[in-house]
PDB file of N, CA and C in Angstrom:
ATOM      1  N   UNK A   1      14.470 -30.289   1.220  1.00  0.00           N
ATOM      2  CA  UNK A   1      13.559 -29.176   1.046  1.00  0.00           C
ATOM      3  C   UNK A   1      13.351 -28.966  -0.457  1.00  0.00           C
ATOM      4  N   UNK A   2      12.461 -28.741  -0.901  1.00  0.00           N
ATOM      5  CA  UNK A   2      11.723 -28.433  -2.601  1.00  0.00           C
ATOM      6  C   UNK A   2      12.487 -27.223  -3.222  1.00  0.00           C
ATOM      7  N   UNK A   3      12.841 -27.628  -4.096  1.00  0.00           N
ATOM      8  CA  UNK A   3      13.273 -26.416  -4.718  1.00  0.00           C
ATOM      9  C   UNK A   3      12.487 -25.137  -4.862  1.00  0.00           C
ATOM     10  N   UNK A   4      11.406 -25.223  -5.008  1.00  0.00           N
ATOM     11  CA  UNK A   4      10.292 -24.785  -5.920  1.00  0.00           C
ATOM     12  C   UNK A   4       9.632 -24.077  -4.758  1.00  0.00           C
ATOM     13  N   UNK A   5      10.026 -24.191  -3.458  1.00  0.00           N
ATOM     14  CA  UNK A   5       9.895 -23.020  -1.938  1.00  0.00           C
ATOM     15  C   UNK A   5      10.575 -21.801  -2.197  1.00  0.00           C
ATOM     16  N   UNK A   6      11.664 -21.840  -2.953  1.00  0.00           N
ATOM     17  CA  UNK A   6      12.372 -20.515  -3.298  1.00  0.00           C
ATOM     18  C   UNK A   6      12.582 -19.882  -4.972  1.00  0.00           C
ATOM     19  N   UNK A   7      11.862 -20.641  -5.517  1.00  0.00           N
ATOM     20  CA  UNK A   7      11.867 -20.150  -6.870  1.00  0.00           C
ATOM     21  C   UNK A   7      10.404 -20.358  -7.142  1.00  0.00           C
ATOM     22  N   UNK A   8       9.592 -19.546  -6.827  1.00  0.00           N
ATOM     23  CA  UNK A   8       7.892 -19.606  -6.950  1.00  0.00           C
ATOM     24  C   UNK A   8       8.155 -18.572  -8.142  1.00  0.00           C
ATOM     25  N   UNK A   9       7.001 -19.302  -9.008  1.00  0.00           N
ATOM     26  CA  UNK A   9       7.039 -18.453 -10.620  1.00  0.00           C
ATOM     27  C   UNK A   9       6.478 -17.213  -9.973  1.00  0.00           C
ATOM     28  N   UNK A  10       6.733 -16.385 -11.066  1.00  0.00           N
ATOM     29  CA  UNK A  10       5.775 -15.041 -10.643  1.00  0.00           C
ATOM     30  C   UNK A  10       4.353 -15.344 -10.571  1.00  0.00           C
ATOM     31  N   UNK A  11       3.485 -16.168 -11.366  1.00  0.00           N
ATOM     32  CA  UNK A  11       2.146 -15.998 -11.023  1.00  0.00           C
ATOM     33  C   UNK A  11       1.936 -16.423  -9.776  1.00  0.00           C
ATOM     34  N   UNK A  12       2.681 -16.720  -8.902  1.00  0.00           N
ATOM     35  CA  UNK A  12       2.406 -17.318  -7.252  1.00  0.00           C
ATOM     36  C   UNK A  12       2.990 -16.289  -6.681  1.00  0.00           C
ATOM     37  N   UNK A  13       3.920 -15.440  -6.954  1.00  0.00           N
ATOM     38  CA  UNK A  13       4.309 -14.941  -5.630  1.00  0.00           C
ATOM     39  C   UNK A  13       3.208 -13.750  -5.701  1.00  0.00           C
ATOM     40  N   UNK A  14       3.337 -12.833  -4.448  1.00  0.00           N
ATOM     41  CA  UNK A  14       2.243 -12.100  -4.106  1.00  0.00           C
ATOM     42  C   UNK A  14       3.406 -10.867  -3.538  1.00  0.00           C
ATOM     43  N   UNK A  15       3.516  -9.128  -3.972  1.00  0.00           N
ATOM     44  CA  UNK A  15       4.207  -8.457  -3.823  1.00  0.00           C
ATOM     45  C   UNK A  15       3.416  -7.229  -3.142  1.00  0.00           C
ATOM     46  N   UNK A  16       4.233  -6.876  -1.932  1.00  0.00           N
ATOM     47  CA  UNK A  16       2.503  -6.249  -1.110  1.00  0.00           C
ATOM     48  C   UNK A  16       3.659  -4.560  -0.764  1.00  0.00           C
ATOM     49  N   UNK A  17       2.870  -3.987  -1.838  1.00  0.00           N
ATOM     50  CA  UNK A  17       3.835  -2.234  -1.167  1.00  0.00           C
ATOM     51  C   UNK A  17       2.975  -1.875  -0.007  1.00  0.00           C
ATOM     52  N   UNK A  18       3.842  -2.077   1.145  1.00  0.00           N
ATOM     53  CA  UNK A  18       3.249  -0.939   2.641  1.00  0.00           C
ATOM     54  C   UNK A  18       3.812   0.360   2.596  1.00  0.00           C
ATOM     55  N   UNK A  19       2.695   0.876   2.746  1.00  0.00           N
ATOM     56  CA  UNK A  19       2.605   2.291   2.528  1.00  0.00           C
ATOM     57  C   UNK A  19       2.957   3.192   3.636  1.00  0.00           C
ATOM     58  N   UNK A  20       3.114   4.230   3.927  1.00  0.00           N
ATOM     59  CA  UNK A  20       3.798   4.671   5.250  1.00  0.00           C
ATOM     60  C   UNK A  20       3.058   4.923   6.371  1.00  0.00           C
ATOM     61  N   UNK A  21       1.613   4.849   6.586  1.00  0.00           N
ATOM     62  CA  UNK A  21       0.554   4.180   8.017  1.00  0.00           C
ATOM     63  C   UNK A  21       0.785   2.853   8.310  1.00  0.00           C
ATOM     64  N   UNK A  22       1.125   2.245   7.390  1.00  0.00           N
ATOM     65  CA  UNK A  22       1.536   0.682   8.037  1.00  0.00           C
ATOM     66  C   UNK A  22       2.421   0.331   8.613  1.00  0.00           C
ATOM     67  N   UNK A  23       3.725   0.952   7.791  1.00  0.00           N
ATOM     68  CA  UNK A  23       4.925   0.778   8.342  1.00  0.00           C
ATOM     69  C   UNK A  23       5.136   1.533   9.987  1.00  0.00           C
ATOM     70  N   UNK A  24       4.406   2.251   9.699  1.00  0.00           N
ATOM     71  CA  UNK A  24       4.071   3.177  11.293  1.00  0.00           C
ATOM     72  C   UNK A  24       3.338   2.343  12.385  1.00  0.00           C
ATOM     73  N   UNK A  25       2.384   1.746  11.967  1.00  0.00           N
ATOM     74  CA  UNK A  25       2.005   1.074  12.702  1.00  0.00           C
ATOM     75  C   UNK A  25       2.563  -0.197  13.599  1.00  0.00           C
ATOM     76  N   UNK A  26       3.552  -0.392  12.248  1.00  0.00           N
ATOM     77  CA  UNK A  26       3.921  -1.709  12.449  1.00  0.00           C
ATOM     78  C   UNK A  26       5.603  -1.489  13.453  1.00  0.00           C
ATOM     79  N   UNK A  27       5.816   0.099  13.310  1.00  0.00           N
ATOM     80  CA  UNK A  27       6.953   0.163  14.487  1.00  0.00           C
ATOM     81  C   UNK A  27       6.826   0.271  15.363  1.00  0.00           C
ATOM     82  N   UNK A  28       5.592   0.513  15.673  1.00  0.00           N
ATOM     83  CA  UNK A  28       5.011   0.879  17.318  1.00  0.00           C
ATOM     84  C   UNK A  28       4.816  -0.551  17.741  1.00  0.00           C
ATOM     85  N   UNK A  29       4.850  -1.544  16.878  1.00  0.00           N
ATOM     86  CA  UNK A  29       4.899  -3.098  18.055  1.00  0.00           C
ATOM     87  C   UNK A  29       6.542  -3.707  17.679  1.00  0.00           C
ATOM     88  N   UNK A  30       7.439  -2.763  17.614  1.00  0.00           N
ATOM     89  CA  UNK A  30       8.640  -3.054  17.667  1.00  0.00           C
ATOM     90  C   UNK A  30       9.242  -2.241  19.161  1.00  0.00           C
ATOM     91  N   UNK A  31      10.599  -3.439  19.655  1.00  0.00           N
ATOM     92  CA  UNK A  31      10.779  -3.058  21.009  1.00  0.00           C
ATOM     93  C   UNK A  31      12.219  -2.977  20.646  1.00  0.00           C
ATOM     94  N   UNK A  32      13.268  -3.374  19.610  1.00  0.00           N
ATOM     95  CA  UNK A  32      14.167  -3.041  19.237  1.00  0.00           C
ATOM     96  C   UNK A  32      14.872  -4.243  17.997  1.00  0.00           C
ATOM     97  N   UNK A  33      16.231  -3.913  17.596  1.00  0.00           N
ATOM     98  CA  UNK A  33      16.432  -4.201  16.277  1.00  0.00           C
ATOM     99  C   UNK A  33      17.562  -5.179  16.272  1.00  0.00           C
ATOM    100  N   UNK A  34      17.837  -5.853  15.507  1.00  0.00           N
ATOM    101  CA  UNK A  34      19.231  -6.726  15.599  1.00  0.00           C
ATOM    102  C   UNK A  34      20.467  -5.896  15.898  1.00  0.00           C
ATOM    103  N   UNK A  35      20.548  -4.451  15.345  1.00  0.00           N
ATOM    104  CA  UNK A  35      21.520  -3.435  15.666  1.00  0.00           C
ATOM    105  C   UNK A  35      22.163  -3.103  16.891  1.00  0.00           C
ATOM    106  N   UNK A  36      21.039  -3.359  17.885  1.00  0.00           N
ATOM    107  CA  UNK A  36      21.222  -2.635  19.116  1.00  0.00           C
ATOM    108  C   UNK A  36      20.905  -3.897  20.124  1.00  0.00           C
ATOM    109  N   UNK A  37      19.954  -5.127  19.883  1.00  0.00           N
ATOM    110  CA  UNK A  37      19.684  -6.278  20.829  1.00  0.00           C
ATOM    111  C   UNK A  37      19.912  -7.495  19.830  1.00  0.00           C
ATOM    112  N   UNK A  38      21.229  -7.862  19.551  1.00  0.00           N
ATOM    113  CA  UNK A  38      21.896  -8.749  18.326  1.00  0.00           C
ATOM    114  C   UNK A  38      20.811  -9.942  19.449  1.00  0.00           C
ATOM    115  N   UNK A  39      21.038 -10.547  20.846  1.00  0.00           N
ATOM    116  CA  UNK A  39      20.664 -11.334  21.059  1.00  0.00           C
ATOM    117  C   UNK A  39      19.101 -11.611  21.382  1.00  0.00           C
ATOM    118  N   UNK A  40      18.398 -10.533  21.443  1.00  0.00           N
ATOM    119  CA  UNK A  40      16.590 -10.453  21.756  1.00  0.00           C
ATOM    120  C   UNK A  40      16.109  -9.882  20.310  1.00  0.00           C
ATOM    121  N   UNK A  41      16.777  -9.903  19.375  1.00  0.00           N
ATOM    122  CA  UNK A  41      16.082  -9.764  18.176  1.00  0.00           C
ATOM    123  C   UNK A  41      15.961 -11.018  16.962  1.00  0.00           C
ATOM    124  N   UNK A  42      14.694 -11.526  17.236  1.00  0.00           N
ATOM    125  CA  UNK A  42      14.951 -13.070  16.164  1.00  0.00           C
ATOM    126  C   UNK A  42      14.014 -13.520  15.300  1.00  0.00           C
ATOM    127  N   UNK A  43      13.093 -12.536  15.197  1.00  0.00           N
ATOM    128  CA  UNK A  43      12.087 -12.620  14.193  1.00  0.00           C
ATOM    129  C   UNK A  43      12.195 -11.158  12.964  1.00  0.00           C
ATOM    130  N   UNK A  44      12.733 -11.575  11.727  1.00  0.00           N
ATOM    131  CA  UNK A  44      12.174 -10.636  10.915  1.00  0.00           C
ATOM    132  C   UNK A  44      10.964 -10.106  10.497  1.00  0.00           C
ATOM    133  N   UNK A  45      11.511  -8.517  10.235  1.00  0.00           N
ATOM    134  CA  UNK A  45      10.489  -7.907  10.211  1.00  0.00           C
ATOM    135  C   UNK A  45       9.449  -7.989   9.267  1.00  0.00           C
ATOM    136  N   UNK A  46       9.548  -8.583   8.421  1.00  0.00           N
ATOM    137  CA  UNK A  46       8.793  -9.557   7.064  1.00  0.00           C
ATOM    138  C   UNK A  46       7.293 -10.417   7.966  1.00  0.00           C
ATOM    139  N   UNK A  47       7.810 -10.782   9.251  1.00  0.00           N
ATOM    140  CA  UNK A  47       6.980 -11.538   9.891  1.00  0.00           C
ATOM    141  C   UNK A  47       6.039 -11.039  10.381  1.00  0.00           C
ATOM    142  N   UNK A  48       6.315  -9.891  11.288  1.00  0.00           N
ATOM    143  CA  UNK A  48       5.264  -8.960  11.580  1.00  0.00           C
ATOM    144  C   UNK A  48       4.275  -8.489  10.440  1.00  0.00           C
ATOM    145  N   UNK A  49       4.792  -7.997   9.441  1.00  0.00           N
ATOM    146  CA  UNK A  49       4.392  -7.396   8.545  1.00  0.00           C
ATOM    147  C   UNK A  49       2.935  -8.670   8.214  1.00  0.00           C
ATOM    148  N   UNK A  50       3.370 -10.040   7.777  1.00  0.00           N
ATOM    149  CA  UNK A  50       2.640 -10.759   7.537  1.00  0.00           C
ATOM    150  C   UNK A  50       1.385 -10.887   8.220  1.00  0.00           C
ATOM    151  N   UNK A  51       1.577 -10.687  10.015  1.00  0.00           N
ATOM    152  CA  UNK A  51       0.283 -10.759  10.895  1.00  0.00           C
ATOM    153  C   UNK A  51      -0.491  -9.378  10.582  1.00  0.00           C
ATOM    154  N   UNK A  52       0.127  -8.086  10.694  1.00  0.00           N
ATOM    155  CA  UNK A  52      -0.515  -7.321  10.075  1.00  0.00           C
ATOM    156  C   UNK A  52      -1.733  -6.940   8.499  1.00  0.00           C
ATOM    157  N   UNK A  53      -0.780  -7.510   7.477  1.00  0.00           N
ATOM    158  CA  UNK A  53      -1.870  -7.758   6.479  1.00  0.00           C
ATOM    159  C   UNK A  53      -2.631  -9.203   6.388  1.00  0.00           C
ATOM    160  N   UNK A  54      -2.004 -10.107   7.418  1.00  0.00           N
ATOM    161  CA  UNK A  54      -2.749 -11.541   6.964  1.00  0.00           C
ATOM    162  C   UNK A  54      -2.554 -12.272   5.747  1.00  0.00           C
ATOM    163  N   UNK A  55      -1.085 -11.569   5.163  1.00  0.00           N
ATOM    164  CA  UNK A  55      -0.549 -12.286   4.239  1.00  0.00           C
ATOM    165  C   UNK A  55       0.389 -13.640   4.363  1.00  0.00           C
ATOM    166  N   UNK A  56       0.116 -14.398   3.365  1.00  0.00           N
ATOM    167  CA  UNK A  56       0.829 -15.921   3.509  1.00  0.00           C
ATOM    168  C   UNK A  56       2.452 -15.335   3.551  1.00  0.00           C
ATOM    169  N   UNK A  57       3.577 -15.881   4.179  1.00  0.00           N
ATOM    170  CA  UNK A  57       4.793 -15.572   4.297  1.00  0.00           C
ATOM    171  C   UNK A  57       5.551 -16.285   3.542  1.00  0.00           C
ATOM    172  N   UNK A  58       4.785 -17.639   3.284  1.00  0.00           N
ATOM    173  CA  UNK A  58       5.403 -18.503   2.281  1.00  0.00           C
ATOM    174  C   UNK A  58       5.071 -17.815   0.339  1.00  0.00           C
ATOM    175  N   UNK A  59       4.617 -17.056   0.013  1.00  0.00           N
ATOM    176  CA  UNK A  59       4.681 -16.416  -1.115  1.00  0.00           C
ATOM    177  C   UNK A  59       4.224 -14.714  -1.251  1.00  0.00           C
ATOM    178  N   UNK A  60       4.686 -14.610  -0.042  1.00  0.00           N
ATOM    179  CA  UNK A  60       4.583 -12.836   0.021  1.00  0.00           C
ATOM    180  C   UNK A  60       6.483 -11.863   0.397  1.00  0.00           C
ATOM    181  N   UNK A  61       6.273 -11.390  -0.565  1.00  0.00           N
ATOM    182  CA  UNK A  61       7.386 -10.280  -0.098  1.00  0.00           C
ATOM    183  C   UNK A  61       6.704  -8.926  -0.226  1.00  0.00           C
ATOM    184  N   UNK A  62       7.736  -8.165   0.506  1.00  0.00           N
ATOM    185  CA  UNK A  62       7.020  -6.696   0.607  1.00  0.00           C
ATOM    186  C   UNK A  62       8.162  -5.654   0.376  1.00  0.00           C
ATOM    187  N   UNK A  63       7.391  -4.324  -0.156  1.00  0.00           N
ATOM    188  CA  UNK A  63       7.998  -3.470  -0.900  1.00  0.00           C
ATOM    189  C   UNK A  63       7.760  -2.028  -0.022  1.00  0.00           C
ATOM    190  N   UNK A  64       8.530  -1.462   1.364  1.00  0.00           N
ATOM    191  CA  UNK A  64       8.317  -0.411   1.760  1.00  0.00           C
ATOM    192  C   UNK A  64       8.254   0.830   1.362  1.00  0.00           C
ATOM    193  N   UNK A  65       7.141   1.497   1.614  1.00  0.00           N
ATOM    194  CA  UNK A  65       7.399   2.696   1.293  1.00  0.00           C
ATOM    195  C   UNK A  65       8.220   3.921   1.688  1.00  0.00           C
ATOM    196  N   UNK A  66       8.521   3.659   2.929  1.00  0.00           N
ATOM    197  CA  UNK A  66       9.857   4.458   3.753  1.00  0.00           C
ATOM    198  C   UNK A  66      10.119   3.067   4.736  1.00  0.00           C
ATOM    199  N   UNK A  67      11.339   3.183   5.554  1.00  0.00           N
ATOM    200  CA  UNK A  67      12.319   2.334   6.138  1.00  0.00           C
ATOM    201  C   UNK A  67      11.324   2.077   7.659  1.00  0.00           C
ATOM    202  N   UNK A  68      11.089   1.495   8.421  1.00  0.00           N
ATOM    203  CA  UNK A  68      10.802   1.867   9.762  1.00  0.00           C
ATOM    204  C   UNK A  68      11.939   2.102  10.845  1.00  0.00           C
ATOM    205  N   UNK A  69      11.664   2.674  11.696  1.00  0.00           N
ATOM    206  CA  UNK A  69      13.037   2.920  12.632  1.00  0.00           C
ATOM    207  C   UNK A  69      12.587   1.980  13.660  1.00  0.00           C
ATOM    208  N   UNK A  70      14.423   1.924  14.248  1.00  0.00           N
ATOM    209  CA  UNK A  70      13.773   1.592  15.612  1.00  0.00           C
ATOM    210  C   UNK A  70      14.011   2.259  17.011  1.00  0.00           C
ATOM    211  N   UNK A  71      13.034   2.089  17.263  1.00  0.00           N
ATOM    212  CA  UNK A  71      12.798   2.783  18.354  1.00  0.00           C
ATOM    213  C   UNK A  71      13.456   3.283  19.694  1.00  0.00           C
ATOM    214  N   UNK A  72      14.815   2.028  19.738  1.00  0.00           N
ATOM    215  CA  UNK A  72      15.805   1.818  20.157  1.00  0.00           C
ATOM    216  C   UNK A  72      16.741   2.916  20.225  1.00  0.00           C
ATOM    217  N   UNK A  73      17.313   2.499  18.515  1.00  0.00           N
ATOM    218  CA  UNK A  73      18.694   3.016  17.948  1.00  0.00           C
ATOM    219  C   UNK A  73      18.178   4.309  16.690  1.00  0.00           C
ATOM    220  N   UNK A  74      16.859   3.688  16.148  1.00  0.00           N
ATOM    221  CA  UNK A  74      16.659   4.734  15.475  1.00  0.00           C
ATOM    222  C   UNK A  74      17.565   4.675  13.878  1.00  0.00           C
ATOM    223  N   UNK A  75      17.879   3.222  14.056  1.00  0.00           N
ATOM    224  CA  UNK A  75      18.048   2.753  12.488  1.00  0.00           C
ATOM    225  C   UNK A  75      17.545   1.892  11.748  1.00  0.00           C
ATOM    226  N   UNK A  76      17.493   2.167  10.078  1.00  0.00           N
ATOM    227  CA  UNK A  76      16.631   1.857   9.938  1.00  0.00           C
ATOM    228  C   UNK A  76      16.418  -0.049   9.736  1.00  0.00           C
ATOM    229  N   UNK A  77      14.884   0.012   9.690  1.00  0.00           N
ATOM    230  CA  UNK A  77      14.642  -1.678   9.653  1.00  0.00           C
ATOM    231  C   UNK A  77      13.589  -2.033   8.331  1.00  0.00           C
ATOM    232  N   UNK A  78      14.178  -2.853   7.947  1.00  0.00           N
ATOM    233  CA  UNK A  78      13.466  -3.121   6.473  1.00  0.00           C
ATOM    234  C   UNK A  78      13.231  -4.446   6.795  1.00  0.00           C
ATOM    235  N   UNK A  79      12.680  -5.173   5.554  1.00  0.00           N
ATOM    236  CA  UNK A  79      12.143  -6.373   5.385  1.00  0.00           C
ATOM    237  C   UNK A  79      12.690  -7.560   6.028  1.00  0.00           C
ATOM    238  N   UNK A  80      13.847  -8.069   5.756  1.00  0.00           N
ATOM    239  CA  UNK A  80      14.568  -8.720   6.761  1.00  0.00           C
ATOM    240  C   UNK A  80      15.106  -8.657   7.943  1.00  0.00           C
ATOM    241  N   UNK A  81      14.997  -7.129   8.478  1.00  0.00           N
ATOM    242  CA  UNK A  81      15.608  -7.096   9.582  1.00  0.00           C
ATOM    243  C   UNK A  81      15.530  -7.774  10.567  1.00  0.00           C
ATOM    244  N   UNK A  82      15.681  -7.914  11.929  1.00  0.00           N
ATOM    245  CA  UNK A  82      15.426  -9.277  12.728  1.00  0.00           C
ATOM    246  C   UNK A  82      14.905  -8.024  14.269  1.00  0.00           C
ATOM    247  N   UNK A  83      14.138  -8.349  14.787  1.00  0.00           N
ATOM    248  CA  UNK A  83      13.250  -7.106  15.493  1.00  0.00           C
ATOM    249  C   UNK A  83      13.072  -8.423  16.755  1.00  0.00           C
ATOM    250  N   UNK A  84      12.800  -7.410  17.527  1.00  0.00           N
ATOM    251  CA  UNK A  84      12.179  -8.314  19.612  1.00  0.00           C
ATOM    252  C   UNK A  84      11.089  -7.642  18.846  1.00  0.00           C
ATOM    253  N   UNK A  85       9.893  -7.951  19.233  1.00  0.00           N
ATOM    254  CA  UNK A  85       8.598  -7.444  19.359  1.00  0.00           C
ATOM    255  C   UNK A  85       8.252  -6.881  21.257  1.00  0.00           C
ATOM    256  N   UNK A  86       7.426  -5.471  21.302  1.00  0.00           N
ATOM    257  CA  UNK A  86       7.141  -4.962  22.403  1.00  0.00           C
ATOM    258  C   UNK A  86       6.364  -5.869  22.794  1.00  0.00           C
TER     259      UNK A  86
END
């Protein structure tokens, strides 16, 4: 694997603040969290986020503006978290 997949200069990477309608949005297609379904949760939440803005995943990270919950457990889920989708 390339080195250069995980060390993208800054002029490539792309840093996307979701603001707190998104993050809202984006919990309502969450069905629960690695916290509470360790084994039905296997996509991070970084991923969703990506279909939502239509951002590339290979040079996008994101910067929340509040945490999303889940819906579940009601803790919180950030960028990596690992989420089932509803």
């Amino acid at each position: 694997m390339p080195r250069d997949l995980f060390d993208l200069p800054p002029e490539k990477q792309r840093i996307v603040l979701v603001d707190e309608a998104a993050v809202r949005q984006a919990q309502r297609l969450i069905d629960s969290c690695e916290q509470c379904n360790w084994e039905g949760a296997e996509f991070p939440f970084a991923l969703l986020l990506d279909r939502l803005t239509g951002s590339d995943p290979r040079v996008t990270d994101y910067i929340l503006e509040m945490p999303a919950k889940c819906p579940r457990c009601t803790r919180d889920i950030l960028e990596r978290t690992l989420i089932e989708l509803a």
